[in-house]
N, C-alpha and C. Protein backbone atom coordinates (compact mmCIF):
# COMPACT_ATOMS: atom_id res chain seq x y z
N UNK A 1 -7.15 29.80 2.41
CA UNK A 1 -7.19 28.39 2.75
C UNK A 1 -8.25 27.70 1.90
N UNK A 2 -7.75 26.69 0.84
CA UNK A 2 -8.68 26.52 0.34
C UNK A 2 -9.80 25.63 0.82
N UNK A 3 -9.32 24.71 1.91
CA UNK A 3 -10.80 24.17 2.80
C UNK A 3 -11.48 24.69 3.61
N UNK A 4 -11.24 25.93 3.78
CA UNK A 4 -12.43 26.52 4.84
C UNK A 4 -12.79 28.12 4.10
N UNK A 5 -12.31 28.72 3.57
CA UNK A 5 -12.74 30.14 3.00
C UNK A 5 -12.84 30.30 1.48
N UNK A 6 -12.62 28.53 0.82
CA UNK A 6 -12.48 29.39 -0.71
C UNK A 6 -14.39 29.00 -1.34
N UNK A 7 -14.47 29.06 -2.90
CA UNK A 7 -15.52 28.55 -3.11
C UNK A 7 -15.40 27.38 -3.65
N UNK A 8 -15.14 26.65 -3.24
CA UNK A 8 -14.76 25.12 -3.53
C UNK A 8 -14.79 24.25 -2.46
N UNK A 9 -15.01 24.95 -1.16
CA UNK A 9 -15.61 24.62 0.13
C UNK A 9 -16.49 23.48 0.09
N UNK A 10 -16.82 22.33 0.89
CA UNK A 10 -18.32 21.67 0.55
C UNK A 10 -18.66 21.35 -0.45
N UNK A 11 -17.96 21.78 -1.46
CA UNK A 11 -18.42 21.48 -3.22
C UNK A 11 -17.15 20.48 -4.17
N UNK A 12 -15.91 20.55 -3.48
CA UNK A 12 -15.16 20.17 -4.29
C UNK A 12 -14.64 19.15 -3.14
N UNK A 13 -13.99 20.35 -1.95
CA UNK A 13 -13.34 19.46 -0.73
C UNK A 13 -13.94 19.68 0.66
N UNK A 14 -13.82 19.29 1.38
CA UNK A 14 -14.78 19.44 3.08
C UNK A 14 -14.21 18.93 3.93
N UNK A 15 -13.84 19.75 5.31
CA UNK A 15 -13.54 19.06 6.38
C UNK A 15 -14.52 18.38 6.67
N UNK A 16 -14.20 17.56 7.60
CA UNK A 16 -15.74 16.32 8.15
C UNK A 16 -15.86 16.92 9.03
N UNK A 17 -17.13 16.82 9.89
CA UNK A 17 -17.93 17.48 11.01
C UNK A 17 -16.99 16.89 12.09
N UNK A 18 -16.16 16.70 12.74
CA UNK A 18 -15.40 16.73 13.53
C UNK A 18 -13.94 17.23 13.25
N UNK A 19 -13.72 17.69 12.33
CA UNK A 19 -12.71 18.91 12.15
C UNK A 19 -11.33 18.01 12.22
N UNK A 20 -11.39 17.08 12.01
CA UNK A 20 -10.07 16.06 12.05
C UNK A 20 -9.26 15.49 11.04
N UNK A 21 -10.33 15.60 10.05
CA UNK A 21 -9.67 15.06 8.39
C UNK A 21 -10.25 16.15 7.60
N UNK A 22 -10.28 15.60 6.06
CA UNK A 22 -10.91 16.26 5.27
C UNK A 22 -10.69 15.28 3.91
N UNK A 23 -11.91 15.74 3.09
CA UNK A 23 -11.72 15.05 1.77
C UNK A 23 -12.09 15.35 0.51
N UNK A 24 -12.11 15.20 -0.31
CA UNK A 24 -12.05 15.63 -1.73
C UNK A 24 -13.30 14.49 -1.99
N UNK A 25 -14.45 15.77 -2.30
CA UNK A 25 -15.79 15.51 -3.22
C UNK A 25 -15.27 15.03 -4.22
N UNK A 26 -15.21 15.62 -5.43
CA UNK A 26 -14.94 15.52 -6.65
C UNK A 26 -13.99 15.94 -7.15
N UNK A 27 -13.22 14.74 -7.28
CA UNK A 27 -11.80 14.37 -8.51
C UNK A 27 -11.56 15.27 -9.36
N UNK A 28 -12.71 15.21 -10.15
CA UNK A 28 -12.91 16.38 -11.23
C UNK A 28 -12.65 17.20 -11.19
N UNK A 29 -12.76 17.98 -10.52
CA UNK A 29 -13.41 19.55 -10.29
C UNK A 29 -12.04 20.27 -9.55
N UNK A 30 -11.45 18.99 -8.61
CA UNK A 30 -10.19 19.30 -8.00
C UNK A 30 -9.00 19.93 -8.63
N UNK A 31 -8.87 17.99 -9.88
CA UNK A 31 -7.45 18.50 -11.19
C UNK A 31 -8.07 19.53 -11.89
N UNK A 32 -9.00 20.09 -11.90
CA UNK A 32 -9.47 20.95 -13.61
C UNK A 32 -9.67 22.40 -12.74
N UNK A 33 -9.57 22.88 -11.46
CA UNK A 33 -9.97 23.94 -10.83
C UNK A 33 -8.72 24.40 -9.95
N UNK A 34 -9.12 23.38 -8.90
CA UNK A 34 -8.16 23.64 -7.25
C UNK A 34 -7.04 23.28 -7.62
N UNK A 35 -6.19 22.54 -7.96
CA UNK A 35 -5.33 22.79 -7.99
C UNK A 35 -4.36 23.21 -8.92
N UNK A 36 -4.93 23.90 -10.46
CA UNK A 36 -3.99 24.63 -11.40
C UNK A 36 -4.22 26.02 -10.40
N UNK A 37 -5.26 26.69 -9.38
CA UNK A 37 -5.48 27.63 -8.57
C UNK A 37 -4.45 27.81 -7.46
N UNK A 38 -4.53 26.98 -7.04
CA UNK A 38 -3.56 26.82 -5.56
C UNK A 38 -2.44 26.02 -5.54
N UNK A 39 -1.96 24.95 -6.82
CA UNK A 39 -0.71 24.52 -6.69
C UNK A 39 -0.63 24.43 -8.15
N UNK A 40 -0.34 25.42 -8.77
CA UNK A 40 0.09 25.58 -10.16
C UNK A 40 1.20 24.75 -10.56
N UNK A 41 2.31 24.91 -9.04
CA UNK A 41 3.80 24.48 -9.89
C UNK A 41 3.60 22.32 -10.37
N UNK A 42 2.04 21.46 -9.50
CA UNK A 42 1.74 20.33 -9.71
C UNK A 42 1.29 20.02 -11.26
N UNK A 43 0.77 21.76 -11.89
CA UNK A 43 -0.05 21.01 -12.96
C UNK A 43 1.24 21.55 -14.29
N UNK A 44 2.18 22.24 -13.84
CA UNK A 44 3.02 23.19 -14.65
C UNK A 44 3.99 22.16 -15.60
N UNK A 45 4.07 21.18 -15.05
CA UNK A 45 4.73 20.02 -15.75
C UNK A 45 3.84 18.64 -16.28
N UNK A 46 2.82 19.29 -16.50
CA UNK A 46 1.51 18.24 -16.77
C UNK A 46 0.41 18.72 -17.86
N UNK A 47 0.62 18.06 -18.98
CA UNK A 47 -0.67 18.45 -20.07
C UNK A 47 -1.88 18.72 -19.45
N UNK A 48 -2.79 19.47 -20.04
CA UNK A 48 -4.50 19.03 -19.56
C UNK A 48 -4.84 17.90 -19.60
N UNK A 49 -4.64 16.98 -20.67
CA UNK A 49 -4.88 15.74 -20.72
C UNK A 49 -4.65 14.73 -20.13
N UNK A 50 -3.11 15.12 -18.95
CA UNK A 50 -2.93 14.37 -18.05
C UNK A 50 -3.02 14.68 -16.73
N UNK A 51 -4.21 15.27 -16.29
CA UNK A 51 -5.16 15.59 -15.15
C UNK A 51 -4.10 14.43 -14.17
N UNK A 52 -4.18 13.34 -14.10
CA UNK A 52 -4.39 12.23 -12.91
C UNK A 52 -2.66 12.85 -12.87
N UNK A 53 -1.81 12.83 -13.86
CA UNK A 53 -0.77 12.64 -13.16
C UNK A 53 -0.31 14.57 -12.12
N UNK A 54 -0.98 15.13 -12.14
CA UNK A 54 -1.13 16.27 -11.17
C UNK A 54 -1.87 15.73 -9.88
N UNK A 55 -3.16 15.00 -9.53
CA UNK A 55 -3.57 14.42 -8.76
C UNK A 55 -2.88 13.77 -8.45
N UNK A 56 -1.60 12.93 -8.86
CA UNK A 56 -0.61 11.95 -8.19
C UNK A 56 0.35 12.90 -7.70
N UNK A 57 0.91 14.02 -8.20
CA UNK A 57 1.32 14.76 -7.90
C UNK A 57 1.43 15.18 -6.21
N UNK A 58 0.54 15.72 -6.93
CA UNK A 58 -0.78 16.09 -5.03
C UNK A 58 -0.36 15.33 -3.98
N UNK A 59 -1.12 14.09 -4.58
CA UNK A 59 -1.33 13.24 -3.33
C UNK A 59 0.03 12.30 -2.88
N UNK A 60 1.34 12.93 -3.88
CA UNK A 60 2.61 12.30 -3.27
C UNK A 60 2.99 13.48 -2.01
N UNK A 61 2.28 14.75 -2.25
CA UNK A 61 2.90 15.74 -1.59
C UNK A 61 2.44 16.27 0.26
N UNK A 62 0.81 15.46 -0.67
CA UNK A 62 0.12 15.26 0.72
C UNK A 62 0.72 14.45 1.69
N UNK A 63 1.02 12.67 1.27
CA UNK A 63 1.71 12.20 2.30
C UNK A 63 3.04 12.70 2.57
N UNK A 64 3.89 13.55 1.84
CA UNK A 64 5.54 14.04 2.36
C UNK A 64 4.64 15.04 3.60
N UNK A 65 3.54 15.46 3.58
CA UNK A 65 3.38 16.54 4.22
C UNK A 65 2.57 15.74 5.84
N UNK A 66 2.92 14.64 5.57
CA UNK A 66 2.54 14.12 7.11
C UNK A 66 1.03 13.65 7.00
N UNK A 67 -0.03 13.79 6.22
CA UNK A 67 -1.09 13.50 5.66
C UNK A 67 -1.68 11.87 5.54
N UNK A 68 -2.60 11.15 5.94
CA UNK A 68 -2.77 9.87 6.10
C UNK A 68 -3.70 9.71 5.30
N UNK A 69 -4.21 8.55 4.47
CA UNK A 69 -5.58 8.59 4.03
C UNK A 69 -5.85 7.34 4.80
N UNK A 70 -7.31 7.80 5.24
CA UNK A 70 -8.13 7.16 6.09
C UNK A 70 -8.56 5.41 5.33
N UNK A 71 -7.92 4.28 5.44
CA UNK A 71 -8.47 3.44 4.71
C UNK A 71 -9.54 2.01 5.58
N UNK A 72 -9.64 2.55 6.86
CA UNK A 72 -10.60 1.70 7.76
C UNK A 72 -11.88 2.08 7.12
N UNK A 73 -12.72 1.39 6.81
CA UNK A 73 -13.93 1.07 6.34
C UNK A 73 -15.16 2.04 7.42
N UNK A 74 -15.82 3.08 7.27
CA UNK A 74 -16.19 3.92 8.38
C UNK A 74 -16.67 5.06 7.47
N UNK A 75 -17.36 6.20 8.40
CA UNK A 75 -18.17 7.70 7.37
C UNK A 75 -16.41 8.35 7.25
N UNK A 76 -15.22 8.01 7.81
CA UNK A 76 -14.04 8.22 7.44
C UNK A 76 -13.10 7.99 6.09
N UNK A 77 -13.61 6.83 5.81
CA UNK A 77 -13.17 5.93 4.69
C UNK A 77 -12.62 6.85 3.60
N UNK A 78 -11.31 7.37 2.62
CA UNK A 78 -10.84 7.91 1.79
C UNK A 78 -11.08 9.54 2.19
N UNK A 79 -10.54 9.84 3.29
CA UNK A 79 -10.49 11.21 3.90
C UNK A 79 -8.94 11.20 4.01
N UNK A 80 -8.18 12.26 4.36
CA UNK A 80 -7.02 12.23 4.87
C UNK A 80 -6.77 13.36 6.14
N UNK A 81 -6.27 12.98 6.91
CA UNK A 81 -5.51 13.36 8.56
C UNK A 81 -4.29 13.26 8.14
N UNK A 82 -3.72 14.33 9.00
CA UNK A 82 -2.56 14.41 9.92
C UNK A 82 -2.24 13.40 10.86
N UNK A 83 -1.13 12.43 10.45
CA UNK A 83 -0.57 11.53 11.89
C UNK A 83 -0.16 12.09 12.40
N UNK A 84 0.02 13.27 13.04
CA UNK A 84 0.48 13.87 13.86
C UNK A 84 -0.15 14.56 15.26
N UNK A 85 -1.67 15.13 14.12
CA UNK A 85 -2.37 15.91 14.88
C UNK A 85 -3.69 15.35 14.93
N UNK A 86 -3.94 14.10 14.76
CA UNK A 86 -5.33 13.37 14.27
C UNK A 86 -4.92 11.63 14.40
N UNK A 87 -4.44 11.53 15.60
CA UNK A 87 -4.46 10.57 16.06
C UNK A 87 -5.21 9.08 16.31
N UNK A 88 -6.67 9.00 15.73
CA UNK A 88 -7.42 8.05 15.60
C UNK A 88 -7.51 7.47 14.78
């Protein structure tokens, strides 16, 4: 799981201290690491050079996957939840 057991934990991505969302530290570190690691088939049709369009990738797959990004102004602000299971 890469938000709770990998080393990219706290450094790249982090659940928030109430265990309800989670969010992505650094952009960077995400396209150029985590995800040629854990979702190869996002970056497999994508130059190095075109990092963002794997991050769009992603984050089209995140919302098919039920995934919200948090956009109320709050220590929430650009996190993403589950509408399903993260109801606030």
């Amino acid at each position: 799981d890469v938000l709770s057991s990998s080393i990219h934990s706290g450094k790249v991505l982090e659940w928030l201290p109430h265990g309800q969302a989670w969010r992505v530290l650094r952009w960077d570190e995400m396209s150029n690491t985590v995800l040629p690691s854990y979702f190869p088939e996002f970056c497999a049709e994508t130059s190095k050079e075109d990092a963002d369009a794997a991050v769009d990738m992603f984050l089209w797959h995140v919302k098919a996957w039920g995934f919200e990004e948090v956009r109320k102004v709050g220590a929430d602000m650009g996190s993403y939840r589950h509408k399903v299971s993260c109801p606030f």
